[in-house]
N, C-alpha and C. Protein backbone atom coordinates (compact mmCIF):
# COMPACT_ATOMS: atom_id res chain seq x y z
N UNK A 1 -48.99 -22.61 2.95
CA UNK A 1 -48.33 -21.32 2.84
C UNK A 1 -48.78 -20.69 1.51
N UNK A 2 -48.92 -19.74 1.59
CA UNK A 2 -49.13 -18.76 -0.04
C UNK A 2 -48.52 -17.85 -0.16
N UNK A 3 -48.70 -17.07 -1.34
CA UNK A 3 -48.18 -15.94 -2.07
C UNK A 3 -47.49 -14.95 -0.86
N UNK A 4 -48.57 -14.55 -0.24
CA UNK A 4 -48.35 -12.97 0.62
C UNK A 4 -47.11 -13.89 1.54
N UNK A 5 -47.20 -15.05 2.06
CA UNK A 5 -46.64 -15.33 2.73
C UNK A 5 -45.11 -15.77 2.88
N UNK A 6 -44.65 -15.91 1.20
CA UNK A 6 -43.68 -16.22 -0.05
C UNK A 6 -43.11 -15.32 0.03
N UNK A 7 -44.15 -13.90 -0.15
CA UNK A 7 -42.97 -12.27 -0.69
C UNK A 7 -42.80 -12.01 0.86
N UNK A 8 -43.24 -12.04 1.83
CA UNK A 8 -42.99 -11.87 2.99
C UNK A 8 -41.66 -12.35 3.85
N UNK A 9 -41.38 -13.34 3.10
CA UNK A 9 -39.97 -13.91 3.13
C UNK A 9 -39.35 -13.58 2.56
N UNK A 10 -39.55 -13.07 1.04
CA UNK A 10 -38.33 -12.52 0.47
C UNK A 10 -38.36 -10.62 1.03
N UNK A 11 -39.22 -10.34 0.97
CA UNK A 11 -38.69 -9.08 2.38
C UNK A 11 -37.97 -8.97 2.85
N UNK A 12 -37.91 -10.09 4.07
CA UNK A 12 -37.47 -10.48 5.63
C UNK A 12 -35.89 -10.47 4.83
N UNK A 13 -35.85 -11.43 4.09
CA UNK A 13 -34.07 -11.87 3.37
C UNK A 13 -33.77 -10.42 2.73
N UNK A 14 -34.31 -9.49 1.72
CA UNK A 14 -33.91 -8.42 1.57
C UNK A 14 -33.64 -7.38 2.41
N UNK A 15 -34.66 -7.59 3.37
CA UNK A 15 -33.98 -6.17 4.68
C UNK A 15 -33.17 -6.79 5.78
N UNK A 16 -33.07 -7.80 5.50
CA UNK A 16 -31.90 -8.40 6.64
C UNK A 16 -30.22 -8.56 5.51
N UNK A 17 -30.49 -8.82 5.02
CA UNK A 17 -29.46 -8.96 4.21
C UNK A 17 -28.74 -10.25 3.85
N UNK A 18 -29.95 -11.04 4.38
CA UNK A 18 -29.49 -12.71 4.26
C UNK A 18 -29.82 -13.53 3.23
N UNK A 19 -28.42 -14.15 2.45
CA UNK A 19 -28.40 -14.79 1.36
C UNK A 19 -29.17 -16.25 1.28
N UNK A 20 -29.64 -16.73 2.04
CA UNK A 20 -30.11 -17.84 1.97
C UNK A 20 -31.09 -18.12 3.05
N UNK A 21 -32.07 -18.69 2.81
CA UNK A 21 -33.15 -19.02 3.64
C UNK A 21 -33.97 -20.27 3.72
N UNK A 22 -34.07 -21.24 4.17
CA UNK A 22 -35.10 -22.74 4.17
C UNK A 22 -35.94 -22.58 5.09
N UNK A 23 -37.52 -23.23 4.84
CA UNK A 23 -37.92 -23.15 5.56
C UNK A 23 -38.97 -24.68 5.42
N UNK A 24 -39.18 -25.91 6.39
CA UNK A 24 -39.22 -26.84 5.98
C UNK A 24 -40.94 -26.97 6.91
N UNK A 25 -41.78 -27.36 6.93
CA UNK A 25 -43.15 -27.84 7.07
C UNK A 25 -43.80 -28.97 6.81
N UNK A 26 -43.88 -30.11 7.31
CA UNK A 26 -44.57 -30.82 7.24
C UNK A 26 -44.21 -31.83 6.04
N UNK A 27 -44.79 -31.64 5.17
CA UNK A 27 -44.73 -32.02 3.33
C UNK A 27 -44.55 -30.79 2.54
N UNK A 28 -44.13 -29.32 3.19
CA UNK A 28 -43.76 -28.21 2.31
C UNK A 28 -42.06 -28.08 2.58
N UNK A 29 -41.38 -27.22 1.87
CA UNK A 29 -40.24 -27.43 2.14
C UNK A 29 -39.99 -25.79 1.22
N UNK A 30 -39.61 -25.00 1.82
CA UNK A 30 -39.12 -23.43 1.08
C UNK A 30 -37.34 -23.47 1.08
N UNK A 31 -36.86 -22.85 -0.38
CA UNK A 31 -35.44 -22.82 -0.08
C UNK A 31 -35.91 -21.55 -1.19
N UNK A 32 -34.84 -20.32 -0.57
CA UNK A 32 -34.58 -19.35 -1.12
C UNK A 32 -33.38 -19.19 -0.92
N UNK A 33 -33.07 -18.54 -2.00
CA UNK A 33 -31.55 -18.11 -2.33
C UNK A 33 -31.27 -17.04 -3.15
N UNK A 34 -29.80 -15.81 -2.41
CA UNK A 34 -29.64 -15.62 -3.87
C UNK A 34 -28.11 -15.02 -3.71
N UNK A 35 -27.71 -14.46 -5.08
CA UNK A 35 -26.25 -14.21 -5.03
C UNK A 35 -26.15 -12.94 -4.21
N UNK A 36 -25.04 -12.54 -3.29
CA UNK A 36 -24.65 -11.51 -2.47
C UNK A 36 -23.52 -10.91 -3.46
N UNK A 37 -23.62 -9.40 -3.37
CA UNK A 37 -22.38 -8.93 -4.29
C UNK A 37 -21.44 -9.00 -3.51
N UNK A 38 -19.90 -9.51 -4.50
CA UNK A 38 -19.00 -9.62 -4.00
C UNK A 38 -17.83 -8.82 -4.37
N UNK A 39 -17.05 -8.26 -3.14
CA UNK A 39 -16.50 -7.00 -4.06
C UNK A 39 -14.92 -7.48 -3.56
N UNK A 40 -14.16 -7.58 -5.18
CA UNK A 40 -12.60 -7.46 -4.74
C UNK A 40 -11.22 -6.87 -4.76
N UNK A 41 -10.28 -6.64 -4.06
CA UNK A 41 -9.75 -5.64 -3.84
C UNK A 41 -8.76 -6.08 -3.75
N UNK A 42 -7.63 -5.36 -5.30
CA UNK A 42 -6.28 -6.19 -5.14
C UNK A 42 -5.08 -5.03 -4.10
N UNK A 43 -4.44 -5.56 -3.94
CA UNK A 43 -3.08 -4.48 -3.64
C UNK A 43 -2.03 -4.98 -3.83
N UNK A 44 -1.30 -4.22 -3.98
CA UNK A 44 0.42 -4.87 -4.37
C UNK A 44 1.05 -5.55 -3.55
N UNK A 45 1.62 -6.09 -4.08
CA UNK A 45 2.90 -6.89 -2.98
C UNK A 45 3.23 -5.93 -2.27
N UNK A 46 3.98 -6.59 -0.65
CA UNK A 46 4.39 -5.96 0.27
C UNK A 46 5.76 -6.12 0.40
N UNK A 47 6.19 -6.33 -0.66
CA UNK A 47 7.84 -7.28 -0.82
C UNK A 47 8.61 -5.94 -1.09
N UNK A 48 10.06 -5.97 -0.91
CA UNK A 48 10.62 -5.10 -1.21
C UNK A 48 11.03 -4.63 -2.75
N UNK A 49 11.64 -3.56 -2.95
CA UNK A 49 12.26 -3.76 -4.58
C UNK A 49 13.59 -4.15 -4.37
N UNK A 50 13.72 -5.31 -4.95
CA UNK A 50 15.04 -5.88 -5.02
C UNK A 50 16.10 -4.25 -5.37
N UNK A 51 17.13 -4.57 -5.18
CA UNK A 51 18.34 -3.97 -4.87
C UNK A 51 19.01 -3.84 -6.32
N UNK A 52 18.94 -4.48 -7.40
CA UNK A 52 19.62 -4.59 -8.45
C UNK A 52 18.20 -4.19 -9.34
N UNK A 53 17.34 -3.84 -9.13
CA UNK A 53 16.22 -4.03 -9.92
C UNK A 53 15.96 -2.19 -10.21
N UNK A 54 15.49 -1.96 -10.79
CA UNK A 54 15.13 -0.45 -11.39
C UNK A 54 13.41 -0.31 -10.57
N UNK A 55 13.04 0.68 -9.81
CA UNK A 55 11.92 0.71 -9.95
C UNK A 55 11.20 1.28 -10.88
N UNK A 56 9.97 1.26 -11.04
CA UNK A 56 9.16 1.72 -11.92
C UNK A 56 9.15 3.50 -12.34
N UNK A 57 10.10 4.27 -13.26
CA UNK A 57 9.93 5.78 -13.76
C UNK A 57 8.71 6.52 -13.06
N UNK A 58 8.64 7.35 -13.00
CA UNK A 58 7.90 8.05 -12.54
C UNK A 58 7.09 8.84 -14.08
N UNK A 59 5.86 8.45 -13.89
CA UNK A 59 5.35 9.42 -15.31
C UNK A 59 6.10 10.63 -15.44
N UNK A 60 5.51 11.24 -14.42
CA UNK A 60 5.78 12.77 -14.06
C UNK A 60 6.64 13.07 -13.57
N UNK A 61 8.06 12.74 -13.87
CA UNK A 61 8.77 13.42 -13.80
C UNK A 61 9.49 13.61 -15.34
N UNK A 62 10.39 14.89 -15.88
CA UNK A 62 10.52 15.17 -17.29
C UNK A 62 11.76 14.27 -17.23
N UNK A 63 11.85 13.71 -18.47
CA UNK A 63 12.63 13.41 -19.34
C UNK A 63 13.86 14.07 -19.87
N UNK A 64 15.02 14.04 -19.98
CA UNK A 64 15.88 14.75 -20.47
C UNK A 64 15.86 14.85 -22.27
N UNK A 65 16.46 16.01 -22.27
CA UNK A 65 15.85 16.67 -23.30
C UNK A 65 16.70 15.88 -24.68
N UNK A 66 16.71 15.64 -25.81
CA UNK A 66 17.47 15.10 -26.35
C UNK A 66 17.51 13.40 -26.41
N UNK A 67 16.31 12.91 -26.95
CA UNK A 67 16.57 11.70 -27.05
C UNK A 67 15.57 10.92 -26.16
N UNK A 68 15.10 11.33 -24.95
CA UNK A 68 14.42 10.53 -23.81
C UNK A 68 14.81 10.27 -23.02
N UNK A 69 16.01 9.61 -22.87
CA UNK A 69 16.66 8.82 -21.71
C UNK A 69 17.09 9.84 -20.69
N UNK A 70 17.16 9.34 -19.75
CA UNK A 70 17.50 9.82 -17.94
C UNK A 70 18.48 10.08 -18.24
N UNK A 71 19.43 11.21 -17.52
CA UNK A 71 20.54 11.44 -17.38
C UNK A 71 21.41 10.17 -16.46
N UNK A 72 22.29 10.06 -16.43
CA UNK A 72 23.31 9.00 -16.22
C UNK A 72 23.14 9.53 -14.55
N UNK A 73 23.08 8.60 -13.59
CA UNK A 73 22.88 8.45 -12.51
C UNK A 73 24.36 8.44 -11.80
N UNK A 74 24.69 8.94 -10.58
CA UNK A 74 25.94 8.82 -9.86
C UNK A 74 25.43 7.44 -9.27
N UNK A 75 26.49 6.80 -9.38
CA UNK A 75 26.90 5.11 -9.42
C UNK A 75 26.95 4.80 -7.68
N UNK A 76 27.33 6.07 -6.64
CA UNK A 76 27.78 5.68 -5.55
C UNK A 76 26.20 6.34 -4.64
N UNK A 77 24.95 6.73 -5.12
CA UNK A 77 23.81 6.95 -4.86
C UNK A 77 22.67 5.94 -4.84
N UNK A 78 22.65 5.88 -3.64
CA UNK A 78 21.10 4.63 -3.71
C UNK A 78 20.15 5.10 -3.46
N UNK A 79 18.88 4.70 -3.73
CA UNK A 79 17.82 5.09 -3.68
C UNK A 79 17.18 4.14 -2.34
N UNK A 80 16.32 4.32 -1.79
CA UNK A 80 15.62 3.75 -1.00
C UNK A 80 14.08 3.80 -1.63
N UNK A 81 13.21 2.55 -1.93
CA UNK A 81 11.98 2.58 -2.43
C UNK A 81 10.94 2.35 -1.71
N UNK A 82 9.92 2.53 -1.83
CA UNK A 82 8.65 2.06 -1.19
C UNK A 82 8.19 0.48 -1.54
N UNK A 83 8.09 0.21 -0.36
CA UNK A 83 7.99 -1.55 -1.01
C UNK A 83 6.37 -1.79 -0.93
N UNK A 84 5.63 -0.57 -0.46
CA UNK A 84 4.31 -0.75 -0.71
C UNK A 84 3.08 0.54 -0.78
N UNK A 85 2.01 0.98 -1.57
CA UNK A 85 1.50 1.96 -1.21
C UNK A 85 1.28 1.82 0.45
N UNK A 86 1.12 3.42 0.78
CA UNK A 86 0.64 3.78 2.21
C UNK A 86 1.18 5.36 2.23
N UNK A 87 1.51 5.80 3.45
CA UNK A 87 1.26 6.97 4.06
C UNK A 87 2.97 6.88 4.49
N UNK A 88 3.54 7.92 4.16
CA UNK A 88 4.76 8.01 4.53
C UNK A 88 4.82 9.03 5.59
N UNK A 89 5.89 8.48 6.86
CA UNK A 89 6.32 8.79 8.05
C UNK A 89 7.69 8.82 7.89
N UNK A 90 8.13 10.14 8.50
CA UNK A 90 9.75 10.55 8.84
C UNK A 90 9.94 9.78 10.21
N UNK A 91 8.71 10.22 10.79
CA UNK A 91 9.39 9.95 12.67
C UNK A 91 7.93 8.63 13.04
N UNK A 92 8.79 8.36 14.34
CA UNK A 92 7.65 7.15 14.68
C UNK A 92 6.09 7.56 15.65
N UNK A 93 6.13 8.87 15.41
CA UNK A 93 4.96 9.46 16.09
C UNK A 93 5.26 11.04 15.72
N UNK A 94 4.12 11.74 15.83
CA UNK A 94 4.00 13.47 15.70
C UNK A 94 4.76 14.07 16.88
N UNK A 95 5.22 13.58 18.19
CA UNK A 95 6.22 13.87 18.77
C UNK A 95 7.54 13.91 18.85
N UNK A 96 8.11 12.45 18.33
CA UNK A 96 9.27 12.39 18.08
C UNK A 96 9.88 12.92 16.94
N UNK A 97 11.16 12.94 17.19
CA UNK A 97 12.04 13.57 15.97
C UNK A 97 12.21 12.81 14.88
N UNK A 98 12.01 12.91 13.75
CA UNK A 98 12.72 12.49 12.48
C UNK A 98 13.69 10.97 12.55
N UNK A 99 13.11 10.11 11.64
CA UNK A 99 14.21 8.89 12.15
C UNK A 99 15.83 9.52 11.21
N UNK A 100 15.80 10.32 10.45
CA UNK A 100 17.03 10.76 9.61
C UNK A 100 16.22 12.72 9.26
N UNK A 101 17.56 12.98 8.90
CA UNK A 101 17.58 14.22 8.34
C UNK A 101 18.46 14.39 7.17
N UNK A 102 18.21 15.24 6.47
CA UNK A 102 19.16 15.30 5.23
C UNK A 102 20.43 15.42 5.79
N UNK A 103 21.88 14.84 5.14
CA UNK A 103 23.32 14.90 5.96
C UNK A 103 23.60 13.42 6.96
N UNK A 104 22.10 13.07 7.02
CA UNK A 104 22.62 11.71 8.92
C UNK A 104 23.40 10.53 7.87
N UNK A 105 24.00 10.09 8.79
CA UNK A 105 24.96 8.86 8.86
C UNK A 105 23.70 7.77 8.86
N UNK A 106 23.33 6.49 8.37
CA UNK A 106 23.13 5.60 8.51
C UNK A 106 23.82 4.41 7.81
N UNK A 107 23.36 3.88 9.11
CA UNK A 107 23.45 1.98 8.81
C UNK A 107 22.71 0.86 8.15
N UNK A 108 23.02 0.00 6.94
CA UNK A 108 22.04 -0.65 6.31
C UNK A 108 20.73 -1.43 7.02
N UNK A 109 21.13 -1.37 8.35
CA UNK A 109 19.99 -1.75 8.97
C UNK A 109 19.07 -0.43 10.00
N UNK A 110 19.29 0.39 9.41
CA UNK A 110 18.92 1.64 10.23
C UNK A 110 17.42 1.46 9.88
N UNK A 111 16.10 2.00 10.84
CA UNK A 111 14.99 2.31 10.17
C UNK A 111 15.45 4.33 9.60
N UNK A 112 14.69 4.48 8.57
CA UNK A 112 14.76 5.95 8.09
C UNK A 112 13.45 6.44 8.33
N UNK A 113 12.09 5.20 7.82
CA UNK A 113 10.95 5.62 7.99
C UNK A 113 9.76 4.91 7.75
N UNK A 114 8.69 5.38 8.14
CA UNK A 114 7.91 4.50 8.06
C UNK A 114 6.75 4.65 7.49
N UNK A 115 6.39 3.66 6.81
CA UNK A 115 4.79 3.52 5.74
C UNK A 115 3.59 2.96 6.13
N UNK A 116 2.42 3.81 6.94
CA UNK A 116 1.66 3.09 6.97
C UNK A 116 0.68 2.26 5.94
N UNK A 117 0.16 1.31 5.82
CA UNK A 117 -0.54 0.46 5.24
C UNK A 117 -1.98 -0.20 5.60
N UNK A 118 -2.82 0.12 5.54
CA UNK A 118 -3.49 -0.52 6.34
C UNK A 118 -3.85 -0.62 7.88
N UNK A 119 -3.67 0.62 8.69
CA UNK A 119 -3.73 1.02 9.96
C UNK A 119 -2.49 0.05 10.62
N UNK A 120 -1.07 -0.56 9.97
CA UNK A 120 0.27 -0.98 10.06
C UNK A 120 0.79 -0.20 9.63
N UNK A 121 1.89 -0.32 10.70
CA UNK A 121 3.30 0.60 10.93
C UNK A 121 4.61 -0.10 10.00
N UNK A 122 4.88 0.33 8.93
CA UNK A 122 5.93 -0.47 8.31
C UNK A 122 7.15 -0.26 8.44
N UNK A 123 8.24 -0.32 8.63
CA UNK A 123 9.42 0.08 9.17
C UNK A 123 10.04 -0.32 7.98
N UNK A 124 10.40 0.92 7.25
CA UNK A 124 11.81 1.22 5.99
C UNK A 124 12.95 1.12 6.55
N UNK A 125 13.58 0.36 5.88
CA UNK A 125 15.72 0.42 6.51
C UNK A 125 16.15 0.76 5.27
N UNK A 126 17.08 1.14 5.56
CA UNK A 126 18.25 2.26 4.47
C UNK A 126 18.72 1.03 3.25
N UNK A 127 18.96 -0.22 4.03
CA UNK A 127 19.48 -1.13 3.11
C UNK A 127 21.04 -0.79 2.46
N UNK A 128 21.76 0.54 2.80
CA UNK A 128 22.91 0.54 2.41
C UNK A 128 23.41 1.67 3.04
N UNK A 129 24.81 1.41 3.60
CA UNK A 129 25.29 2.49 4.99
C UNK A 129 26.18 3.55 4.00
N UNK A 130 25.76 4.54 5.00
CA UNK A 130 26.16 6.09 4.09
C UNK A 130 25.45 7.33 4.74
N UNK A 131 25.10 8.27 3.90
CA UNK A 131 25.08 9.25 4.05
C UNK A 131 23.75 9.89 3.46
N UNK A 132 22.38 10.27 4.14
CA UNK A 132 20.61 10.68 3.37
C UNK A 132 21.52 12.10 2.64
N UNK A 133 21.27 11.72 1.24
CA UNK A 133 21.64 13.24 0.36
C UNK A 133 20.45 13.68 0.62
N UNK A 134 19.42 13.35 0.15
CA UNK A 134 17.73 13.80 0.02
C UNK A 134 16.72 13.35 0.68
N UNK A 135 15.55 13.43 1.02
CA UNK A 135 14.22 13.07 1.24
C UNK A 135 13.57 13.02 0.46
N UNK A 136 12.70 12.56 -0.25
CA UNK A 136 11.93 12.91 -1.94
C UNK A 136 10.95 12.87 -1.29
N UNK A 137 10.30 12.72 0.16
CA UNK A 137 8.80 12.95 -0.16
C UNK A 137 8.36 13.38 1.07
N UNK A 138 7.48 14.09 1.34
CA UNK A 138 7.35 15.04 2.68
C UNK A 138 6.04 14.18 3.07
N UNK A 139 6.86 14.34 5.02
CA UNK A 139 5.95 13.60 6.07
C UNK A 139 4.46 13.77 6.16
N UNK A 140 3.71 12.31 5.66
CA UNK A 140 2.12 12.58 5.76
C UNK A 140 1.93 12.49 4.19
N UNK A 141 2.65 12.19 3.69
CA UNK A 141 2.26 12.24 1.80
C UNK A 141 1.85 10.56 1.70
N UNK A 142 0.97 10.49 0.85
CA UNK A 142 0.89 9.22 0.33
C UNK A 142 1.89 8.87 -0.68
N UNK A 143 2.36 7.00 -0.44
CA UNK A 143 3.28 7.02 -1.68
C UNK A 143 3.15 5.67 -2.27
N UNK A 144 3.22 5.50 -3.38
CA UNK A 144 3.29 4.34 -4.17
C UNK A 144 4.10 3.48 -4.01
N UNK A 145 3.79 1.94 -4.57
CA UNK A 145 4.67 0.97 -4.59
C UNK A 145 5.94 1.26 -5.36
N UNK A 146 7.14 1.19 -4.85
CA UNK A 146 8.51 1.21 -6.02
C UNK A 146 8.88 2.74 -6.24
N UNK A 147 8.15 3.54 -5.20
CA UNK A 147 8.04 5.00 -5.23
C UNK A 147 9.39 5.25 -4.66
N UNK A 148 10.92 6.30 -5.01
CA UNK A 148 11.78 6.47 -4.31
C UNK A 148 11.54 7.28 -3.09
N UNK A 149 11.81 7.06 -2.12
CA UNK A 149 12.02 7.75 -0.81
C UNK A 149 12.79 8.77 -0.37
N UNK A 150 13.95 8.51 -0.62
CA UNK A 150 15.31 9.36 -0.15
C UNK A 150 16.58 8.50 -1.10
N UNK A 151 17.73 9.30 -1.06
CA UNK A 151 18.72 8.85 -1.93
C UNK A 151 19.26 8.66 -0.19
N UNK A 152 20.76 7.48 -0.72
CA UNK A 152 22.18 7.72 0.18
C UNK A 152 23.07 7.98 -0.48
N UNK A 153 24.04 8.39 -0.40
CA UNK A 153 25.14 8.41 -0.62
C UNK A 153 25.56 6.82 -0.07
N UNK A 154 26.39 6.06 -0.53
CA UNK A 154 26.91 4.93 -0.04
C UNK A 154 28.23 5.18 0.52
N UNK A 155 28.93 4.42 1.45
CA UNK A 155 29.78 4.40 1.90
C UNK A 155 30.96 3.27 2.34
């Protein structure tokens, strides 16, 4: 075997895209090799935000004036969070209606809405029975991990 016949193989492995190659003859013996780039890709947990836990501030939203700190929160208001980036859904298809509207009654096990992830359908529950004061984020928006959703009123 020779030269022309050497780069001719490493060709073949470059336009094929194959990391490794042997080629064994007699009393000759060819091993080519080489590193393939490897590319990695973290994402967040898919876990919920605990219930007692604060999610993560929002940069952008302002600060109250005087000091920094948030204004004092009504105690009987829950938040519902995003337990993972994706694509936020009101209803379970562009046909159907809304799983809640501002005013609905739900149950801690109600779905409100859903996040896709990854061409998955994630199904949000209220986690606490009451009353949707708000929506915080309009159908088809992308939303972050720990991102609030909608408030309840508790009940």
């Amino acid at each position: 075997m020779d030269i022309a016949q050497i780069e001719k193989l490493a060709e073949i492995m470059r336009d094929s895209d194959l990391t490794s190659l042997e080629i064994e003859e007699e009393a000759l013996r060819i091993h080519m090799a080489r590193e393939k780039e490897i590319v990695t890709v973290s994402a967040p947990s898919a876990y919920p935000v605990p219930g007692g836990v604060a999610a993560p501030r929002d940069p952008a939203s302002p600060a109250s004036p005087g000091g920094g700190e948030e204004p004092a929160e009504d105690p009987g208001i829950k938040k519902v969070y995003s337990p993972m980036v994706g694509t936020f859904y009101r209803a379970p298809s562009p046909e159907s209606s809304p799983y809640v509207e501002e005013g609905s009654k739900v149950k801690a096990d109600a779905v409100v809405a859903i996040i896709e992830a990854m061409k998955v359908m994630n199904e949000i529950q209220a986690e606490v029975s009451g009353k949707v004061v708000e929506i915080l984020v309009g159908n088809g928006e992308p939303v972050e991990y720990g991102q609030a959703l909608m408030t309840i009123r508790e009940s």
